[in-house]
N, C-alpha and C. Protein backbone atom coordinates (compact mmCIF):
# COMPACT_ATOMS: atom_id res chain seq x y z
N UNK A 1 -24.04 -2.32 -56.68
CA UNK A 1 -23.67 -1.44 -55.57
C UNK A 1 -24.93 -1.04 -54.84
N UNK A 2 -24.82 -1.20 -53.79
CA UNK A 2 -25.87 -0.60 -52.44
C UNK A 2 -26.27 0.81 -52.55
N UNK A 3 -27.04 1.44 -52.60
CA UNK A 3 -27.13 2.65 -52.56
C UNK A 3 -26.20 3.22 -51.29
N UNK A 4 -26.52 2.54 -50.13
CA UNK A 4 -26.08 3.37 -49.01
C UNK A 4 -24.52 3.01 -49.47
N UNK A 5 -23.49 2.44 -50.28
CA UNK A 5 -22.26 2.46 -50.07
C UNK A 5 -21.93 3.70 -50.97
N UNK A 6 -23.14 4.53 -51.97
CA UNK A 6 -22.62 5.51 -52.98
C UNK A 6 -22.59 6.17 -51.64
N UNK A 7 -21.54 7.58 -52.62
CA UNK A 7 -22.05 9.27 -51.33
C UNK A 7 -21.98 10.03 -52.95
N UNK A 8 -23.02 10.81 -52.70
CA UNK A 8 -23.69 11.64 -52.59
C UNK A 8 -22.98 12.79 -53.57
N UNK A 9 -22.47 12.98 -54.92
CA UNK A 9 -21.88 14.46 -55.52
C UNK A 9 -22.95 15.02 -56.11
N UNK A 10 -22.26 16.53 -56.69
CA UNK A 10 -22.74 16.97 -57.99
C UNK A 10 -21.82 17.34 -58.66
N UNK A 11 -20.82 16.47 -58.86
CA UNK A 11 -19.15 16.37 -59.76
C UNK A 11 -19.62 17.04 -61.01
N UNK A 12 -19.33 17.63 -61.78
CA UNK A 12 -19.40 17.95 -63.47
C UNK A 12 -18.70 17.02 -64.00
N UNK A 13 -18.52 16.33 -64.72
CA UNK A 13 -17.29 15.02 -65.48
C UNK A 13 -17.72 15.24 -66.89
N UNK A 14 -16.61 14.79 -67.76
CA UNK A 14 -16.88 14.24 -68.86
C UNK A 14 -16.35 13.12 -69.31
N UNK A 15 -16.94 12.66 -70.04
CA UNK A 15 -16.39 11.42 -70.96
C UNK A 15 -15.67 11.43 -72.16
N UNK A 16 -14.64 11.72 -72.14
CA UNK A 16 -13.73 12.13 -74.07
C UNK A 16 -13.76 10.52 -74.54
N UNK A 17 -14.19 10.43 -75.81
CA UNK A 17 -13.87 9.25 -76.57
C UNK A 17 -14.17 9.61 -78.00
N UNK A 18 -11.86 9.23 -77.98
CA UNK A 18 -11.40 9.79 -78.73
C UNK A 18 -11.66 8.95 -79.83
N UNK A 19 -11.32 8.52 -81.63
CA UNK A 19 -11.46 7.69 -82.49
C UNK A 19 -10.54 8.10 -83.15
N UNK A 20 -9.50 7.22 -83.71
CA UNK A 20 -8.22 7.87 -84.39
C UNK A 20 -9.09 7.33 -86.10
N UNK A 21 -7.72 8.12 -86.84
CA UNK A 21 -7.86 8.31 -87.97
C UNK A 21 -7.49 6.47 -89.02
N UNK A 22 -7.88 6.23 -89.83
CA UNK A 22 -7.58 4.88 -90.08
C UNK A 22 -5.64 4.66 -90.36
N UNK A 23 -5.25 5.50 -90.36
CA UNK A 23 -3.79 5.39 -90.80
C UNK A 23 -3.40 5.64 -88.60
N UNK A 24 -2.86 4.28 -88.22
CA UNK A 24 -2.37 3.99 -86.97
C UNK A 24 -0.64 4.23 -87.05
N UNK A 25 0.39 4.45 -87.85
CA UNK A 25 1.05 5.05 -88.15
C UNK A 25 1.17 6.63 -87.36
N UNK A 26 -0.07 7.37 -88.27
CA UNK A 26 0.36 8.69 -87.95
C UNK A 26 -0.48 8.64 -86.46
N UNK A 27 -0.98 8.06 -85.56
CA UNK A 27 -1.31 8.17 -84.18
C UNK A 27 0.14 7.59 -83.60
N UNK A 28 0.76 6.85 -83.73
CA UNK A 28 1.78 6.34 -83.32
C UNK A 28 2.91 7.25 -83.30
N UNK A 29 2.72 8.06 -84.01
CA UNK A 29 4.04 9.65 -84.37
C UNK A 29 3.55 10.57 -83.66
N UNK A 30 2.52 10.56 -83.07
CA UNK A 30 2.36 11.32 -81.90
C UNK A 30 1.72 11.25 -80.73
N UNK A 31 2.08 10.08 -80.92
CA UNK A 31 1.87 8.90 -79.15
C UNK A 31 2.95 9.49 -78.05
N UNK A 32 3.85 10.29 -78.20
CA UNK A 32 4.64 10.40 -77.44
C UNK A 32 3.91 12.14 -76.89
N UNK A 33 4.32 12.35 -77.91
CA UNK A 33 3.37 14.43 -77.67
C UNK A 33 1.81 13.88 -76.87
N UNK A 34 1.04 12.76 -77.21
CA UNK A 34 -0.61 12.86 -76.33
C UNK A 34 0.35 12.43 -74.62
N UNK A 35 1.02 11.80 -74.81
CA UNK A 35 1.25 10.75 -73.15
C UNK A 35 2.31 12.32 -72.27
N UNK A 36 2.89 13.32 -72.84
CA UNK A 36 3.40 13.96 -72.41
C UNK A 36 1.97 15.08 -71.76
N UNK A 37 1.17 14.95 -73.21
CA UNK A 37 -0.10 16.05 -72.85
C UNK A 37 -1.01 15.46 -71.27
N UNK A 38 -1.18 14.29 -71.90
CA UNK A 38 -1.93 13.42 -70.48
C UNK A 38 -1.35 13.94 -69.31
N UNK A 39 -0.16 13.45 -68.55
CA UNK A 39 0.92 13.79 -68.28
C UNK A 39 0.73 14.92 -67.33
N UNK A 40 0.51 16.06 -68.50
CA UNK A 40 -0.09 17.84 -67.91
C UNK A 40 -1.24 17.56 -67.24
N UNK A 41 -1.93 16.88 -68.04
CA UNK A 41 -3.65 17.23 -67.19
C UNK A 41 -3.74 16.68 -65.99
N UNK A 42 -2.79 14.97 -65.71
CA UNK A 42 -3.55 14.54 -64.94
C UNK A 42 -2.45 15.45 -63.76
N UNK A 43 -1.30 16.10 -63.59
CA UNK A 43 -0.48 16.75 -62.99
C UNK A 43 -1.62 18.21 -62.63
N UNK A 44 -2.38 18.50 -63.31
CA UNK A 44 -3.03 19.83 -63.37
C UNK A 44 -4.43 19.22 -62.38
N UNK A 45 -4.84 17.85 -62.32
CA UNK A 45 -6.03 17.35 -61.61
C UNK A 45 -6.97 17.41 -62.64
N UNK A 46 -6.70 17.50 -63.95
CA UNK A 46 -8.38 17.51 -64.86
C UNK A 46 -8.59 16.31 -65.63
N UNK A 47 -7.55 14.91 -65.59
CA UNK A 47 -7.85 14.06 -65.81
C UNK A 47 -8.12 13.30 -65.04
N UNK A 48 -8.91 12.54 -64.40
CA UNK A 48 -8.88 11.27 -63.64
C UNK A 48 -8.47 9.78 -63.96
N UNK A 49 -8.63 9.40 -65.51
CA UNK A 49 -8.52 8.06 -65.97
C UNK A 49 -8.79 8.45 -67.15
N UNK A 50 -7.25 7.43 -68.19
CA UNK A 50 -7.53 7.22 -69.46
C UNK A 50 -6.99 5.60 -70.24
N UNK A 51 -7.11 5.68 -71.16
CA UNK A 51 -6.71 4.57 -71.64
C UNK A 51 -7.02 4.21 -72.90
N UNK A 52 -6.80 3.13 -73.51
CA UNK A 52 -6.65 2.85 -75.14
C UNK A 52 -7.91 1.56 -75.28
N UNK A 53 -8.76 1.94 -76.09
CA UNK A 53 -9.87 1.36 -76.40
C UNK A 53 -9.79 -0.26 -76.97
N UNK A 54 -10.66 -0.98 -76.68
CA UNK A 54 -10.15 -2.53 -77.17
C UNK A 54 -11.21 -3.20 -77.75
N UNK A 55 -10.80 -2.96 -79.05
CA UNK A 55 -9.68 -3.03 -79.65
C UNK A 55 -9.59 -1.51 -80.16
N UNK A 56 -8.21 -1.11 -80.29
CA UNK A 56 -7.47 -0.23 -80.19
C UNK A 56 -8.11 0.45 -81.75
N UNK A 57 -8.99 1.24 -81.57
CA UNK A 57 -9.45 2.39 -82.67
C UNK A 57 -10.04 3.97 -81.48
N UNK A 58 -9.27 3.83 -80.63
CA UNK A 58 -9.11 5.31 -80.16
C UNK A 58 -9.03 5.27 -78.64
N UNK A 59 -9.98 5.78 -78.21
CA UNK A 59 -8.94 5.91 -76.27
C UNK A 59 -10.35 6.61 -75.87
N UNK A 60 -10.20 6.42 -74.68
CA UNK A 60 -11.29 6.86 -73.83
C UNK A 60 -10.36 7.91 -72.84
N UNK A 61 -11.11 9.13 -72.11
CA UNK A 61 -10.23 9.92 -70.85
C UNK A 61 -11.83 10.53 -70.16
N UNK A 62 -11.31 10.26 -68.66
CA UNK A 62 -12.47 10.91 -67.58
C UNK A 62 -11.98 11.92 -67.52
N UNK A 63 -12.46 13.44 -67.59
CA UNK A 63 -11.94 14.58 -66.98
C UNK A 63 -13.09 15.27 -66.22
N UNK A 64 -12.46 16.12 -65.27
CA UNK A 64 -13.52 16.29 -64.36
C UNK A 64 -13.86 18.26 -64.98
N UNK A 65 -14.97 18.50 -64.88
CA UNK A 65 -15.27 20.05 -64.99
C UNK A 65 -16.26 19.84 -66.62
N UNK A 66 -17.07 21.05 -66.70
CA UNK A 66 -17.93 20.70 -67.67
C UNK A 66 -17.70 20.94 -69.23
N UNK A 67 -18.97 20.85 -69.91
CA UNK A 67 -18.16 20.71 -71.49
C UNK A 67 -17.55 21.42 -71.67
N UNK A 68 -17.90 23.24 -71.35
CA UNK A 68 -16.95 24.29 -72.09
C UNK A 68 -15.62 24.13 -71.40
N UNK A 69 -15.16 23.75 -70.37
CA UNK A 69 -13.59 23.32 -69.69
C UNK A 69 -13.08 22.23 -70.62
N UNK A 70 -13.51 21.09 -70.87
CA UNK A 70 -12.85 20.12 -71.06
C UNK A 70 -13.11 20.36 -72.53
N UNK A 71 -13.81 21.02 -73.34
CA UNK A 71 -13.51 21.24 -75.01
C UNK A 71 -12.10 21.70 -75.04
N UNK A 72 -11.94 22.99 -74.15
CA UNK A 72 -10.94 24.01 -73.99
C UNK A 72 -9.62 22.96 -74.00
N UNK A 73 -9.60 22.10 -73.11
CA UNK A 73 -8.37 21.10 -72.83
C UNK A 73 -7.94 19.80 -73.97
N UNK A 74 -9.34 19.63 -74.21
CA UNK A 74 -9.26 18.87 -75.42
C UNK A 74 -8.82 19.03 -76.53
N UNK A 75 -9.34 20.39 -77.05
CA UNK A 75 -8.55 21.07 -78.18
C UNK A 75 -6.78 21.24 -78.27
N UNK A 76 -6.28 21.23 -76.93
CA UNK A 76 -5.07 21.12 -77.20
C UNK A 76 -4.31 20.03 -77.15
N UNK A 77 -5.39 18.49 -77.07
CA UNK A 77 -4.36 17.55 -76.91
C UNK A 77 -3.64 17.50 -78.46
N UNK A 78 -2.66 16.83 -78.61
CA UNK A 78 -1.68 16.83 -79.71
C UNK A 78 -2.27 15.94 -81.07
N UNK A 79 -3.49 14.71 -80.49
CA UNK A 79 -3.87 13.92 -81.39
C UNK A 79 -4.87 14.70 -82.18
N UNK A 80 -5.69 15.43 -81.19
CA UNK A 80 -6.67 16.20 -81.88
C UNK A 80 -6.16 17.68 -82.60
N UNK A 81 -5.67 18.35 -81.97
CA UNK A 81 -4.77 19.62 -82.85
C UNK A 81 -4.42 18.71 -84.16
N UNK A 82 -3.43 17.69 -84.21
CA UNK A 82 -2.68 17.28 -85.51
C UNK A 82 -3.72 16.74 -86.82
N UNK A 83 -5.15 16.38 -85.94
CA UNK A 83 -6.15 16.07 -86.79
C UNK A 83 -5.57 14.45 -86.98
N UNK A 84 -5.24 13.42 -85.82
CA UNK A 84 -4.87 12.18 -86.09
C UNK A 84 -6.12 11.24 -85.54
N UNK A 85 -7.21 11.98 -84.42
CA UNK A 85 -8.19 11.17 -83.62
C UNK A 85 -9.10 12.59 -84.03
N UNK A 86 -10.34 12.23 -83.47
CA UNK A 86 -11.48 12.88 -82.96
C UNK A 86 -12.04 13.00 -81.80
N UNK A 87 -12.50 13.72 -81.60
CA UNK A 87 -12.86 13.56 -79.87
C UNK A 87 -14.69 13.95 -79.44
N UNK A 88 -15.16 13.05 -79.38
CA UNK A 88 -16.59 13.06 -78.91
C UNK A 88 -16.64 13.36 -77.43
N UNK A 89 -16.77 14.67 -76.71
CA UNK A 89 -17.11 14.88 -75.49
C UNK A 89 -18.53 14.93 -74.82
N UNK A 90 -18.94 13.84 -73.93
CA UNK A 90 -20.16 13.47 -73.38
C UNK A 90 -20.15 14.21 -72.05
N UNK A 91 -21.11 15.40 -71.95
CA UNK A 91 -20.91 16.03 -69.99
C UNK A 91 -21.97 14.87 -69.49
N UNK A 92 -21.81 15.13 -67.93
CA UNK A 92 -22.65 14.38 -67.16
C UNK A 92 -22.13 14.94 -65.57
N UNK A 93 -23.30 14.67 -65.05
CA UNK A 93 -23.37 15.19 -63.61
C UNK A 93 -23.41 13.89 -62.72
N UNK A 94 -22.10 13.47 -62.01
CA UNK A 94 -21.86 11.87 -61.22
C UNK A 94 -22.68 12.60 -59.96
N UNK A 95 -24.20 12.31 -59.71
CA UNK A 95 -24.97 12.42 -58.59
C UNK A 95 -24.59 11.52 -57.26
N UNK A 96 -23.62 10.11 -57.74
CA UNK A 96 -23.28 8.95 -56.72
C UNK A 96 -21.96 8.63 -57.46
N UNK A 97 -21.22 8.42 -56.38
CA UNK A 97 -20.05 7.84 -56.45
C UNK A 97 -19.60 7.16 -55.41
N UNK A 98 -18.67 5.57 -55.84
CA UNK A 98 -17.95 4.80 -54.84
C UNK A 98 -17.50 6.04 -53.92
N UNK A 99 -17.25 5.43 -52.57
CA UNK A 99 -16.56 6.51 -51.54
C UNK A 99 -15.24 6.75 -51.71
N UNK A 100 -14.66 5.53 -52.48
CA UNK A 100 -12.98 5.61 -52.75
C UNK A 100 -12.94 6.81 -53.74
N UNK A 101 -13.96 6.65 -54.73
CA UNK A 101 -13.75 7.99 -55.84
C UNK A 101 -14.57 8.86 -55.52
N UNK A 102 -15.57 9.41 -54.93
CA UNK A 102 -15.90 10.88 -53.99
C UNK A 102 -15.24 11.61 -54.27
N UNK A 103 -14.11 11.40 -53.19
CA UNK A 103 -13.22 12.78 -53.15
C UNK A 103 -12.38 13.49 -53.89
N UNK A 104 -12.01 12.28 -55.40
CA UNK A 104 -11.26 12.72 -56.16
C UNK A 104 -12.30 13.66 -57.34
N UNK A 105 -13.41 13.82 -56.90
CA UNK A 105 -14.47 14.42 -57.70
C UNK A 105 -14.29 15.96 -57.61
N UNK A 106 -14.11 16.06 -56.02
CA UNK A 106 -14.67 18.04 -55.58
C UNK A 106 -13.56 18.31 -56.07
């Protein structure tokens, strides 16, 4: 990418990457409670993008706002409350972004 095609944020984001527990069973019993939780956030604007890791030992989710927000949100997804995944939250400050994703930043 060109520099001149980035523009220009100071987005807060994080990176959740989640790691489930070795029994895929009990993530699967509450695959329905995380996709309802998703669901909320990205309806609420604090998710941007998620999805299931490949090969499938946990899931990745973009949420936008910084660590102490997205711990707060994280703690209530259903995989992590039930103790079925873990969740490693990485902050970071997106200084450049495609222009298509800019705006979904502020």
């Amino acid at each position: 990418m060109n520099s001149d095609a980035a523009v220009r944020t100071d987005a807060p984001l994080c990176v959740v990457v989640l790691t489930y527990v070795p029994d895929l069973a009990a993530v699967d019993a509450r695959l329905d409670q995380h996709l309802a939780w998703l669901g909320r956030q990205y309806a609420e604007g604090r998710v941007l993008a998620s999805g299931r890791r490949n090969p499938r030992t946990g899931g990745v989710i973009v949420c936008r706002g910084d660590r102490a927000a997205v711990d707060a949100i994280v703690a209530t997804d259903p995989f992590i409350a039930s103790g079925v995944a873990t969740a490693e939250v990485i902050p970071f400050i997106a200084s450049m972004a495609a222009p298509d994703l800019a705006g979904l930043l502020q």
